[in-house]
Protein backbone atom coordinates (compact mmCIF):
# COMPACT_ATOMS: atom_id res chain seq x y z
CA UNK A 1 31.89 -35.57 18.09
CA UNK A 2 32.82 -33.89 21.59
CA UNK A 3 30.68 -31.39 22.18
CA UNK A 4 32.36 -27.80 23.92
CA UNK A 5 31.55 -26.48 27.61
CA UNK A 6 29.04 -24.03 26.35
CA UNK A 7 26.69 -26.85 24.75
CA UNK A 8 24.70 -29.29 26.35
CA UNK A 9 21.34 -31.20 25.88
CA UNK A 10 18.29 -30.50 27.85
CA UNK A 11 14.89 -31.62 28.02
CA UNK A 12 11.60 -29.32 28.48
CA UNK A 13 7.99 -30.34 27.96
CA UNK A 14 8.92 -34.10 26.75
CA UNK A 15 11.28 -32.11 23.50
CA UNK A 16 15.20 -32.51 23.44
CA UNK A 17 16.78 -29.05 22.75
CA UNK A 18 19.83 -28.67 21.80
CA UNK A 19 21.22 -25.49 23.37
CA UNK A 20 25.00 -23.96 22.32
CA UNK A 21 26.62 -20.63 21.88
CA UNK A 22 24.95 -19.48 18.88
CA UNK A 23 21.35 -21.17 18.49
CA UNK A 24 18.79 -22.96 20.21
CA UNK A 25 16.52 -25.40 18.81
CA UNK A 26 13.64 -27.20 19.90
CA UNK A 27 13.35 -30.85 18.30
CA UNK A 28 10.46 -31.22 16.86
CA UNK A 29 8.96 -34.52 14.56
CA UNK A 30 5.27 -33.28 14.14
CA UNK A 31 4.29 -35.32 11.14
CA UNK A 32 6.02 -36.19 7.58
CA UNK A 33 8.82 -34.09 6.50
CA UNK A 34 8.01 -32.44 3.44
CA UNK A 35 10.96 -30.47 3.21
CA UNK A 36 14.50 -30.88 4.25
CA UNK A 37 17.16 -28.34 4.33
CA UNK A 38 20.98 -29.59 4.92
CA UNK A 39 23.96 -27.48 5.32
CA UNK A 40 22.55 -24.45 3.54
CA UNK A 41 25.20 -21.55 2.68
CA UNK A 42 24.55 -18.77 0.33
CA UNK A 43 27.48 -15.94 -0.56
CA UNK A 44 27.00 -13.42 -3.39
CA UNK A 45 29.19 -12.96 -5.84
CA UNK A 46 29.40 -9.08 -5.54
CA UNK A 47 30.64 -8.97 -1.35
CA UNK A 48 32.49 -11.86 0.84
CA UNK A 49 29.39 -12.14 3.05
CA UNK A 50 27.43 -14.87 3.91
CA UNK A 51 24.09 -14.46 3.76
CA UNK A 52 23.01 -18.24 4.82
CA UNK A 53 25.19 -19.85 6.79
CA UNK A 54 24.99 -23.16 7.34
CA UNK A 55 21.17 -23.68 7.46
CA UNK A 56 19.61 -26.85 8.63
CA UNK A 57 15.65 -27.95 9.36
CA UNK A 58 13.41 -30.04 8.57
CA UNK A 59 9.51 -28.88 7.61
CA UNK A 60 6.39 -30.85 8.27
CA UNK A 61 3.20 -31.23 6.69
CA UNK A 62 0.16 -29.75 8.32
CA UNK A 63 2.19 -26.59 9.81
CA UNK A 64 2.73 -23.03 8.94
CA UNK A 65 6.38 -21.77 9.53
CA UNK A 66 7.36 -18.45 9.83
CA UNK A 67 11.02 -17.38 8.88
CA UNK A 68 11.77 -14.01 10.94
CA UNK A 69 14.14 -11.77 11.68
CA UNK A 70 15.27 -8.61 11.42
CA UNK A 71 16.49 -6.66 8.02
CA UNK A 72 19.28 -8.22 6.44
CA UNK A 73 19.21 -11.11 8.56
CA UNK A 74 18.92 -13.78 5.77
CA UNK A 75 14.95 -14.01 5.61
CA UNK A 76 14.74 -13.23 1.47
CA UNK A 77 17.35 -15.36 0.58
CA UNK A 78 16.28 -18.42 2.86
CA UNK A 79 12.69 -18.12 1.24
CA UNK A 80 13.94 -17.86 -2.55
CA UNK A 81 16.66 -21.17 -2.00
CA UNK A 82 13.93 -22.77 -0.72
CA UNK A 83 11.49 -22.27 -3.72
CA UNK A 84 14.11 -22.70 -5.95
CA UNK A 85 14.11 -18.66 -7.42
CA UNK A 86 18.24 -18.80 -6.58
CA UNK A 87 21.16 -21.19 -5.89
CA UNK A 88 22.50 -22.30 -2.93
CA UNK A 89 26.28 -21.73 -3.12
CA UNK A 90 26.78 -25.09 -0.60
CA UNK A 91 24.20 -27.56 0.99
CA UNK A 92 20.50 -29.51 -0.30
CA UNK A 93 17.28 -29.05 -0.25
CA UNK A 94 14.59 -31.96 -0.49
CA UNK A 95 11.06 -31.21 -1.48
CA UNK A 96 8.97 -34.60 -1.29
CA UNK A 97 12.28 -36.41 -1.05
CA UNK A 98 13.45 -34.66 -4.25
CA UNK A 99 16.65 -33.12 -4.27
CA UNK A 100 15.65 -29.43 -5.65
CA UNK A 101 18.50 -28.77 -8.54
CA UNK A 102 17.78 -28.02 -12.33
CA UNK A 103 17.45 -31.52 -13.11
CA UNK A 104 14.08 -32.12 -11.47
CA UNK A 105 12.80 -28.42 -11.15
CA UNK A 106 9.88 -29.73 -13.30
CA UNK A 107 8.45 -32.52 -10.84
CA UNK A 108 9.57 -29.83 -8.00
CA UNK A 109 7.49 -26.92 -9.48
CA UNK A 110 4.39 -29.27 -9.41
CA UNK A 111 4.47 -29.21 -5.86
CA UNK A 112 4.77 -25.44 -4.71
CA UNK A 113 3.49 -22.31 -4.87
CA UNK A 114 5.16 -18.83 -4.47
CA UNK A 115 3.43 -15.54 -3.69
CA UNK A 116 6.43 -13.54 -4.54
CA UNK A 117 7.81 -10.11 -3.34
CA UNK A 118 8.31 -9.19 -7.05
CA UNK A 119 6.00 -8.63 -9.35
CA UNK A 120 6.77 -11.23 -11.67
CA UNK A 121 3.57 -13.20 -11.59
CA UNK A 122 1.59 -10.27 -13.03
CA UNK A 123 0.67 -9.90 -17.32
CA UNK A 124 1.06 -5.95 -17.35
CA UNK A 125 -1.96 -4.34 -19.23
CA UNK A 126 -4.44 -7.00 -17.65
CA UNK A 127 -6.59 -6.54 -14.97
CA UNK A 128 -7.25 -8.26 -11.50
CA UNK A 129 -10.24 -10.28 -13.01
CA UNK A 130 -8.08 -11.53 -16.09
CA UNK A 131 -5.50 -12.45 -13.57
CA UNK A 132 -7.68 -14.54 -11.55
CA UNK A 133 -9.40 -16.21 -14.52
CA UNK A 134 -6.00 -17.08 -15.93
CA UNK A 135 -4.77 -18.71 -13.30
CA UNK A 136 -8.18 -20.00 -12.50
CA UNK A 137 -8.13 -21.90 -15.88
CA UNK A 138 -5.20 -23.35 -15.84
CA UNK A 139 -4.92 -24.48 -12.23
CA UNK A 140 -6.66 -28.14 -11.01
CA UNK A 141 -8.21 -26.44 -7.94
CA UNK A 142 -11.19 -26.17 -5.54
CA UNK A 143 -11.14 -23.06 -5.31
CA UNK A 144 -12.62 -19.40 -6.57
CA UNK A 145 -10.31 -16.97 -7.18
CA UNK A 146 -12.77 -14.24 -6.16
CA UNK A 147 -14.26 -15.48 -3.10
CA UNK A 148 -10.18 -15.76 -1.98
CA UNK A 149 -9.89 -11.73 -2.60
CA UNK A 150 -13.00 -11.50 -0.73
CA UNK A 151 -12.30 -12.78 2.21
CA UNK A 152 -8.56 -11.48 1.39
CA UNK A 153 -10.48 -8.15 2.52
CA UNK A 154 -10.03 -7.37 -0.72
CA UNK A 155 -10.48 -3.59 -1.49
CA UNK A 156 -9.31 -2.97 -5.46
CA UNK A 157 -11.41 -3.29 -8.12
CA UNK A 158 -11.73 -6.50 -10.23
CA UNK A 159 -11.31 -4.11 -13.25
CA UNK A 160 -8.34 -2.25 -12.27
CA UNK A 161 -5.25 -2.54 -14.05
CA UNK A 162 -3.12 -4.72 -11.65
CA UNK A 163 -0.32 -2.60 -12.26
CA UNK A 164 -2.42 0.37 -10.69
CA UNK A 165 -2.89 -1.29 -7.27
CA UNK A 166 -0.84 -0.17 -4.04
CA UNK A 167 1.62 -2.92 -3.18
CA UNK A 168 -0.79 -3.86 -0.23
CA UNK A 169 -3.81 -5.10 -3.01
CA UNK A 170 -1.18 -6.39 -5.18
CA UNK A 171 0.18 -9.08 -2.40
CA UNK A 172 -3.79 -10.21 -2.24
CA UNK A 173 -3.71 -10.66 -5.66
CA UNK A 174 -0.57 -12.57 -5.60
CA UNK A 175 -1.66 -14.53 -1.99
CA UNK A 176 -5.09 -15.46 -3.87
CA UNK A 177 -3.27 -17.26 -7.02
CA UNK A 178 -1.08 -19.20 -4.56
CA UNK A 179 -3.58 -20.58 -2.78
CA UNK A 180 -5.90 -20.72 -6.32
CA UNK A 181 -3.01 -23.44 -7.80
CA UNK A 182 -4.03 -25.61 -4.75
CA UNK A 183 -0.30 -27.32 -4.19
CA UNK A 184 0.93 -28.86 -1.59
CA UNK A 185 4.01 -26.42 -0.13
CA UNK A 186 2.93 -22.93 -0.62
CA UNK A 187 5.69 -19.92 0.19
CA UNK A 188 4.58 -16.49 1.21
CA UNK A 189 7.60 -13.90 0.82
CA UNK A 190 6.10 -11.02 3.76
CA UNK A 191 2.56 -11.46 2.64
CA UNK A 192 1.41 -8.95 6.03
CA UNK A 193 3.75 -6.29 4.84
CA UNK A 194 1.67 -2.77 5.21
CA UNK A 195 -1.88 -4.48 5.76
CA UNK A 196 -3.98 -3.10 8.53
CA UNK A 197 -5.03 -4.55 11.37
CA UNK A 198 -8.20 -6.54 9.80
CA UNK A 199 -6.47 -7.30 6.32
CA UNK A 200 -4.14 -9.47 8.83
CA UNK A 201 -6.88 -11.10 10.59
CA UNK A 202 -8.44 -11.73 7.31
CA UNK A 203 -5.03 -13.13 6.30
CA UNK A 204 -4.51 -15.96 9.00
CA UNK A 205 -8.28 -16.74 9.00
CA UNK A 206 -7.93 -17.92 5.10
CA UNK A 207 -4.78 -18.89 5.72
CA UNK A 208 -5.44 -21.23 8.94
CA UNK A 209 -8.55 -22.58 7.10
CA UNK A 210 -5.98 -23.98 4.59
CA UNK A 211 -3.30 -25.52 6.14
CA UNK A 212 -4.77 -29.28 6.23
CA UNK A 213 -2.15 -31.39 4.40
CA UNK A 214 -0.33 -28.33 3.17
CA UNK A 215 2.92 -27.05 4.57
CA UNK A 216 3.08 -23.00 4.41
CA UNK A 217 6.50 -20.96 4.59
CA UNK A 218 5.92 -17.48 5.35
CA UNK A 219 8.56 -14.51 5.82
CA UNK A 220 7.80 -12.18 8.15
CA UNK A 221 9.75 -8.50 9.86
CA UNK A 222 7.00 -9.14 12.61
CA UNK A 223 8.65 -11.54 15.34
CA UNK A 224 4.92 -11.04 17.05
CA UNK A 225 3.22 -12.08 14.42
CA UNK A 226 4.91 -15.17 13.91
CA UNK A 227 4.86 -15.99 17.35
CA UNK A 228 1.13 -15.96 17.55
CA UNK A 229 -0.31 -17.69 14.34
CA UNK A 230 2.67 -19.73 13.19
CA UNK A 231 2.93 -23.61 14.77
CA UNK A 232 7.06 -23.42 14.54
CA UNK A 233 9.22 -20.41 13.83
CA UNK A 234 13.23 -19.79 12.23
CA UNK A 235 14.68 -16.68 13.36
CA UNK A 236 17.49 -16.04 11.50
CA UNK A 237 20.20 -13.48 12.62
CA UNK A 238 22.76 -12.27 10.16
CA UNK A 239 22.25 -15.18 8.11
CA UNK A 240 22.56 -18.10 10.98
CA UNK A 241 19.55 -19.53 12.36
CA UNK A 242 19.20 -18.78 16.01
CA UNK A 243 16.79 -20.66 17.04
CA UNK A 244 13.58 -22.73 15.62
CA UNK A 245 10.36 -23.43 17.84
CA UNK A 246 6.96 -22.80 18.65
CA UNK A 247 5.73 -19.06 19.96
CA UNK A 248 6.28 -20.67 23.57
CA UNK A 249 9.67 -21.69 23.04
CA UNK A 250 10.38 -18.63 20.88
CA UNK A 251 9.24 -16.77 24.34
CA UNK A 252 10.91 -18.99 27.00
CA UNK A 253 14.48 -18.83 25.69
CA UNK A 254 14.84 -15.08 25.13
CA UNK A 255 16.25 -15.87 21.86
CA UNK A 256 15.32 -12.43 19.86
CA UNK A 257 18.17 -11.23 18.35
CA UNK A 258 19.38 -8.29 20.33
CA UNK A 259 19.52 -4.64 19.21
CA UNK A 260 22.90 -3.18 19.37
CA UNK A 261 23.47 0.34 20.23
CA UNK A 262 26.48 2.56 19.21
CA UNK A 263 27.05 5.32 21.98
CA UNK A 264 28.76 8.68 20.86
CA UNK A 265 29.53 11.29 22.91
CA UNK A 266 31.12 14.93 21.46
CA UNK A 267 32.12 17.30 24.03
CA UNK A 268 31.47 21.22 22.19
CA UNK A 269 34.73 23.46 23.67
């Protein structure tokens, strides 16, 4: 295929970018893929907008990506095609060389975890301990619910009603049964939104300390953020992907997407 004047190949610290018009990506083949997106497009019913467009990556195990971008840029969406929560309208995913579809949604489920935006993973009238030894019992893991919330910074009660939390004590909850089913892909739909400062830091420490053979897909407003504790990053930008690479790459090629300003100026007679 002939490529146009504006694209062309380069080569920076021993990885082949690809550089064109609208994105710029930095090759990466970091270990087995444990997920592969192809071709991903995703248009609503209810407007003529296309809120994926064209999506391809691959993800690797022992990684933590962060999917980032502005509002509206695609970020929700991406996440919820990826775990399987919504369609794609065009394009495949492969989890574990799986094609994700109805048809094998049962070996696919197996495999992830979701810490959700929505609530959905709550039982309303039961508390944060019920919740925890719920899950707890019915999940083959190492690990103890509570000691996650603790070091989750952690600062509800384990006999509060979960529905009585603020939506910052609620994600913990939610973060600490992800990571309590012990599977192998675990997403994270904006799991920082609203913490302070040391509920973050107590965030990537747990997190960090769990990425061994795991790959983790976070969402995240916070371009920052991802930049400094995730190994690759997607920015999306109105529903394209811009650009996927490390925090240095991320930084090199300037490829944030760029606010847009709208100058009026009334003149009073």
């Amino acid at each position: 295929m002939m490529r146009s004047k504006n694209e062309r190949n380069e080569r920076t610290n021993n990885n082949e970018i690809e550089v064109d018009s609208r994105n710029v990506y930095q090759q990466s083949n970091i270990g087995k893929t444990v997920i592969s997106a192809r071709n991903l497009f995703k248009q609503y019913h209810n407007n003529n907008i296309m809120a994926i467009n064209n999506a391809t990556f691959n993800i690797y195990r022992d990684e933590i990506v962060a999917i980032t971008g502005k509002c509206d840029s695609g970020k929700s969406t991406l996440m919820k095609m990826l775990y399987g929560r919504i369609r794609t309208s065009y394009g495949n995913i492969f989890i574990n060389n799986k094609k994700l579809d109805y048809w094998r949604w049962g070996i696919i489920s197996k495999l992830i975890s979701v810490a959700p935006k929505e609530d959905y993973v709550f039982f309303k009238g039961l508390t944060v301990s019920d919740h925890i030894k719920y899950y707890q019992s019915i999940s083959n893991t190492r690990e103890n619910g509570f000691t996650l919330l603790n070091e989750l910074n952690f600062l509800g009660s384990y006999d509060d009603q979960i529905n009585n939390l603020d939506d910052v004590e609620k994600t913990k909850v939610k973060i600490a049964i992800a990571l309590l089913k012990f599977k192998k892909v675990i997403f994270l739909e904006e799991p920082t939104t609203g913490m302070s400062e040391k509920d973050v830091l107590c965030f990537w420490k747990v997190i960090n300390a769990r990425k061994t053979n795991r790959s983790i897909i976070i969402s995240t407003l916070n371009m920052e953020e991802a930049i400094q504790n995730a190994n690759r990053i997607i920015v999306l930008d109105k529903g394209y992907i811009r650009c996927i690479g490390d925090g240095e790459f991320i930084k090199t090629h300037d490829v944030q997407p760029k606010e847009k300003y709208d100058l009026r100026i009334s003149v009073d007679y």
